[in-house]
Protein backbone atom coordinates (compact mmCIF):
# COMPACT_ATOMS: atom_id res chain seq x y z
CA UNK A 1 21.18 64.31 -18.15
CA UNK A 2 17.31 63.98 -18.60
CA UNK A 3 17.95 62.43 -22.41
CA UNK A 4 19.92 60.12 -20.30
CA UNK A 5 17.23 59.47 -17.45
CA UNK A 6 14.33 59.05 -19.84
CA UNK A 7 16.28 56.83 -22.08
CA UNK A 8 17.13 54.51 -19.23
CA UNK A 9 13.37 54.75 -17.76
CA UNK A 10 12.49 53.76 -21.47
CA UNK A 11 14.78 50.51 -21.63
CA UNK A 12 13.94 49.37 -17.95
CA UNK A 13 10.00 49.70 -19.05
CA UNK A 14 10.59 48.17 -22.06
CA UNK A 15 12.35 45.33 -20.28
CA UNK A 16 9.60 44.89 -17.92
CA UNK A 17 6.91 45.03 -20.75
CA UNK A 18 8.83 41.95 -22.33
CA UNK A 19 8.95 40.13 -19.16
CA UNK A 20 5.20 40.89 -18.51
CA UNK A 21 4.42 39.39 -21.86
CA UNK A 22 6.85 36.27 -21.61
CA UNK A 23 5.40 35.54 -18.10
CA UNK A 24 1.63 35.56 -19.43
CA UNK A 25 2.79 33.48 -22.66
CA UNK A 26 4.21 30.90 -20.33
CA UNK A 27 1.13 31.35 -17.90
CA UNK A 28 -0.53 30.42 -21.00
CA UNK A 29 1.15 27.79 -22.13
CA UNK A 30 1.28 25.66 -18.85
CA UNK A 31 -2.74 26.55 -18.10
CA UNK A 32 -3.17 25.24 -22.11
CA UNK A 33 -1.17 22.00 -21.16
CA UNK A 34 -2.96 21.53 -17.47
CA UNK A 35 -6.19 21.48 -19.31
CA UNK A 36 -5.15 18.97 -21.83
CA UNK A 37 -3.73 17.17 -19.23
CA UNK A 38 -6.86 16.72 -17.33
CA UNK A 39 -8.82 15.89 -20.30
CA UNK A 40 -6.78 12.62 -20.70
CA UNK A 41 -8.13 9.78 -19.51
CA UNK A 42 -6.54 8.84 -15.86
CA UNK A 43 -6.04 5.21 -14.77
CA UNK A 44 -6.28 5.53 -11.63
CA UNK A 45 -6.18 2.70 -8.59
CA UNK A 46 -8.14 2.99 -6.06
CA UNK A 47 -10.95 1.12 -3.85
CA UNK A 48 -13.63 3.40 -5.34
CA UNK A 49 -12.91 2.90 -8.82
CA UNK A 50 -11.44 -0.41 -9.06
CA UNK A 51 -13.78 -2.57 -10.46
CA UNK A 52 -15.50 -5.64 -8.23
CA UNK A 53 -12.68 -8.24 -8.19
CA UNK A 54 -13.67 -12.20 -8.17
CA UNK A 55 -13.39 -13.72 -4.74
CA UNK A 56 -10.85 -16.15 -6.03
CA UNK A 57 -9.11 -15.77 -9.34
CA UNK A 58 -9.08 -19.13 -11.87
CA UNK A 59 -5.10 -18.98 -11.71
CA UNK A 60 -3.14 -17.08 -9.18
CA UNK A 61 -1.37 -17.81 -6.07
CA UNK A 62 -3.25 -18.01 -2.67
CA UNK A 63 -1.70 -16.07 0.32
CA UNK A 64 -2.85 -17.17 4.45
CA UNK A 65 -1.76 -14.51 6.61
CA UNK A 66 -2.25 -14.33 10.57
CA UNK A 67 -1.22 -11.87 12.92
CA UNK A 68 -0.50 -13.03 16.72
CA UNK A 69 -0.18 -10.17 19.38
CA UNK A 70 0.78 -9.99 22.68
CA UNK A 71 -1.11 -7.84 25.24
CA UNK A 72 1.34 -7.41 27.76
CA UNK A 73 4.96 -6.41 25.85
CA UNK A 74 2.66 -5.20 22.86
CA UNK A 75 5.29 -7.45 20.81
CA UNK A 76 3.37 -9.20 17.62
CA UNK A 77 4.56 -12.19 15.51
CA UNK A 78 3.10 -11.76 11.69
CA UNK A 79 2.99 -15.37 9.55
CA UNK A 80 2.07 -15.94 5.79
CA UNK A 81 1.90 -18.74 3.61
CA UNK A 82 2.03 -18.64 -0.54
CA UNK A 83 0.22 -21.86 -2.18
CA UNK A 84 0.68 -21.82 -6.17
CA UNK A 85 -2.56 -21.73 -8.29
CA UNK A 86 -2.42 -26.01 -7.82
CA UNK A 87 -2.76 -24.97 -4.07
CA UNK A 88 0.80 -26.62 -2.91
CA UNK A 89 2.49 -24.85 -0.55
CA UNK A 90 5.77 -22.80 -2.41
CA UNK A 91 6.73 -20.31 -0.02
CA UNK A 92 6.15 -19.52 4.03
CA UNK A 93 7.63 -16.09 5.99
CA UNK A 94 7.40 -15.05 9.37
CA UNK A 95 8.55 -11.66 11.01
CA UNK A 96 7.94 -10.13 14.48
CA UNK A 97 7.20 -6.56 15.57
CA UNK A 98 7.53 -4.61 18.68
CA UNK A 99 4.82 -1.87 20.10
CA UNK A 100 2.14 -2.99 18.22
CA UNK A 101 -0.64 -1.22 18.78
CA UNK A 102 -3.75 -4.05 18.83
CA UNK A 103 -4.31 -7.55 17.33
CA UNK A 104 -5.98 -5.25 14.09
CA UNK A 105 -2.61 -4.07 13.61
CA UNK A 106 -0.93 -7.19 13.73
CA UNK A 107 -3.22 -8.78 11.19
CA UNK A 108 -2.55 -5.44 8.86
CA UNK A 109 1.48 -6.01 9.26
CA UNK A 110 0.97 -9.50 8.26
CA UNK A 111 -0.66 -8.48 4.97
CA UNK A 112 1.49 -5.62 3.96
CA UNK A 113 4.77 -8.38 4.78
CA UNK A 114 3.11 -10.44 2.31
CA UNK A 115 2.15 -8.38 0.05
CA UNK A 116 5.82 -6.90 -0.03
CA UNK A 117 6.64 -10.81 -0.66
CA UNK A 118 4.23 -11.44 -3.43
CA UNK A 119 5.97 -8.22 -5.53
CA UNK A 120 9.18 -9.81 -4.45
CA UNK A 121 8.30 -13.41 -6.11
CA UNK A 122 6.30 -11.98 -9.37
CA UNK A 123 3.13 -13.35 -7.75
CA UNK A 124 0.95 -10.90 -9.22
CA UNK A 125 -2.40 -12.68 -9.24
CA UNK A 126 -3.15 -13.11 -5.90
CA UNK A 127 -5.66 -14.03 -3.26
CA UNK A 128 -5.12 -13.13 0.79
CA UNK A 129 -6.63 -14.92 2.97
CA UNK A 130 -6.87 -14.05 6.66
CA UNK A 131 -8.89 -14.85 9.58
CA UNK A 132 -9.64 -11.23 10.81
CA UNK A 133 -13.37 -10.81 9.69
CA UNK A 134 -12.92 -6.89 10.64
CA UNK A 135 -9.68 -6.30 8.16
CA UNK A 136 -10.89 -8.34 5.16
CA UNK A 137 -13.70 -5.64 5.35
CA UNK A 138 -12.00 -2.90 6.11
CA UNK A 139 -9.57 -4.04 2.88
CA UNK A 140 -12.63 -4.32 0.67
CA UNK A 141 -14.28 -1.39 1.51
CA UNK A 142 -12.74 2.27 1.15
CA UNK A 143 -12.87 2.64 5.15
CA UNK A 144 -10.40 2.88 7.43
CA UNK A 145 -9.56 3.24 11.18
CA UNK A 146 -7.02 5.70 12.94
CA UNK A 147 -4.87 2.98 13.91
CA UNK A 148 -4.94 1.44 10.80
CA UNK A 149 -4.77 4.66 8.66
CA UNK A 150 -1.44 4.47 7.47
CA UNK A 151 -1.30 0.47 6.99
CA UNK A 152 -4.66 0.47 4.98
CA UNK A 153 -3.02 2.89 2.76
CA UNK A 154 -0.02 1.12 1.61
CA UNK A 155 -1.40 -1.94 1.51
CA UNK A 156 -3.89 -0.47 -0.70
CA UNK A 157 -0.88 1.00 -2.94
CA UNK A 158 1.22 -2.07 -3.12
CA UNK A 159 -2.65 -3.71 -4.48
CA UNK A 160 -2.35 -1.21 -7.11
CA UNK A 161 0.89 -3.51 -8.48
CA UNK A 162 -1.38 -6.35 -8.93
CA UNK A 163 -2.62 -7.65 -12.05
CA UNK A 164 -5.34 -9.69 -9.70
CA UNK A 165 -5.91 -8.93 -6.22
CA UNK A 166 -8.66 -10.16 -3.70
CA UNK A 167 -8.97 -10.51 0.17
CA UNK A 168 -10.74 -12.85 1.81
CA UNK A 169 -11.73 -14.41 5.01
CA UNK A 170 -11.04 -17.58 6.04
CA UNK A 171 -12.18 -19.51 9.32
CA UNK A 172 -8.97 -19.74 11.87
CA UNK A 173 -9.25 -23.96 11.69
CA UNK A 174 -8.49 -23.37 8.31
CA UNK A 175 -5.13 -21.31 8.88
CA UNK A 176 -3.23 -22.94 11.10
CA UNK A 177 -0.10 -22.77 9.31
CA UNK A 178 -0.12 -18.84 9.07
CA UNK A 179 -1.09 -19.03 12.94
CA UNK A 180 1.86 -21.11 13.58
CA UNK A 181 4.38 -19.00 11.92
CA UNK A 182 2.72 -16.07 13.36
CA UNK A 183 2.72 -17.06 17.05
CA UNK A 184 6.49 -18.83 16.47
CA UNK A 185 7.36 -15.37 15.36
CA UNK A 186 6.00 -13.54 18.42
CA UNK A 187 6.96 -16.33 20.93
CA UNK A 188 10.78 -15.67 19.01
CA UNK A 189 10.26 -12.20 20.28
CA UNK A 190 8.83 -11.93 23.34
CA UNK A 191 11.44 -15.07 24.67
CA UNK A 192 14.46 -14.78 22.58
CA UNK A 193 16.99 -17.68 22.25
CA UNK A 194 19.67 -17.93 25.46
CA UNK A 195 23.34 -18.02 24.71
CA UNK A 196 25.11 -21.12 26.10
């Protein structure tokens, strides 16, 4: 009975010698292939280490977005326009949104809607334009707001899809089509069409 006993203690620490050694060999192995993984080169997109991007690219598309928010119902109407790199209007979108947190936020929803668009069309050198001084520098810096948190972030990860991307401001005279769309949109929303 103890032949029996020490050969079974034998097998089961044999077995667990095996294991020991298979587990560090793999341990190993995937520390050996994280390191050479890390000392690849990364291409990484982000607002830090993307490169300073020209104000307006020689050929691309042009984007106007507005945002137009309403203070009472919190309702928002967002507007963009797409003008081809001959700058004639090719494509114009509207949406609406409900509890909408500011006019910031409305402006953000605008861009990320066209944004989504521009992917949608293959319009992958690109230029937004919108009349919120505080969001075109909010989108060309790495900062960020708590309201805003999660809408700088994916618009910053759809920007990663661009071949060209820039943001810029532009003077609300000079949008008036985006304004319209955006303020048809919210008016659509906050007094929706009656049934006859």
């Amino acid at each position: 009975m103890k032949d029996v006993f020490s050969f079974e203690n034998f097998r089961i620490e044999s077995l667990h010698k095996l294991l020991y050694f298979r587990t560090i060999g793999v341990i190993k192995f995937q520390k050996k292939n994280n390191w050479n993984a890390s000392q690849a080169p990364v291409k990484t997109c982000s607002p830090r280490n993307r490169p300073p991007l020209p104000q307006q690219p020689s050929t691309g598309y042009a984007c106007f977005t507005d945002g137009a928010w309403d203070p009472i119902s919190r309702n928002s109407g967002q507007g963009w326009v797409f003008h081809d790199p001959n700058g004639v209007s090719v494509e114009h979108r509207s949406s609406n949104r409900s509890h909408v947190a500011s006019p910031l936020v409305a402006e953000a929803l605008a861009v990320k809607a066209a944004l989504l668009d521009a992917v949608a069309y293959g319009f992958f050198r690109l230029n937004i334009f919108s009349d919120s001084k505080s969001l075109v520098n909010l989108l060309n810096s790495s900062s960020s707001t708590i309201e805003l948190h999660s809408l700088l972030f994916d618009i910053r990860v759809l920007s990663c899809r661009f071949e060209v991307i820039s943001f810029g401001f532009i003077p609300r005279l000079n949008n008036v089509k985006a304004d319209s769309l955006a303020k048809s949109a919210l008016f659509s929303l906050v007094n929706p069409p009656r049934g006859e």
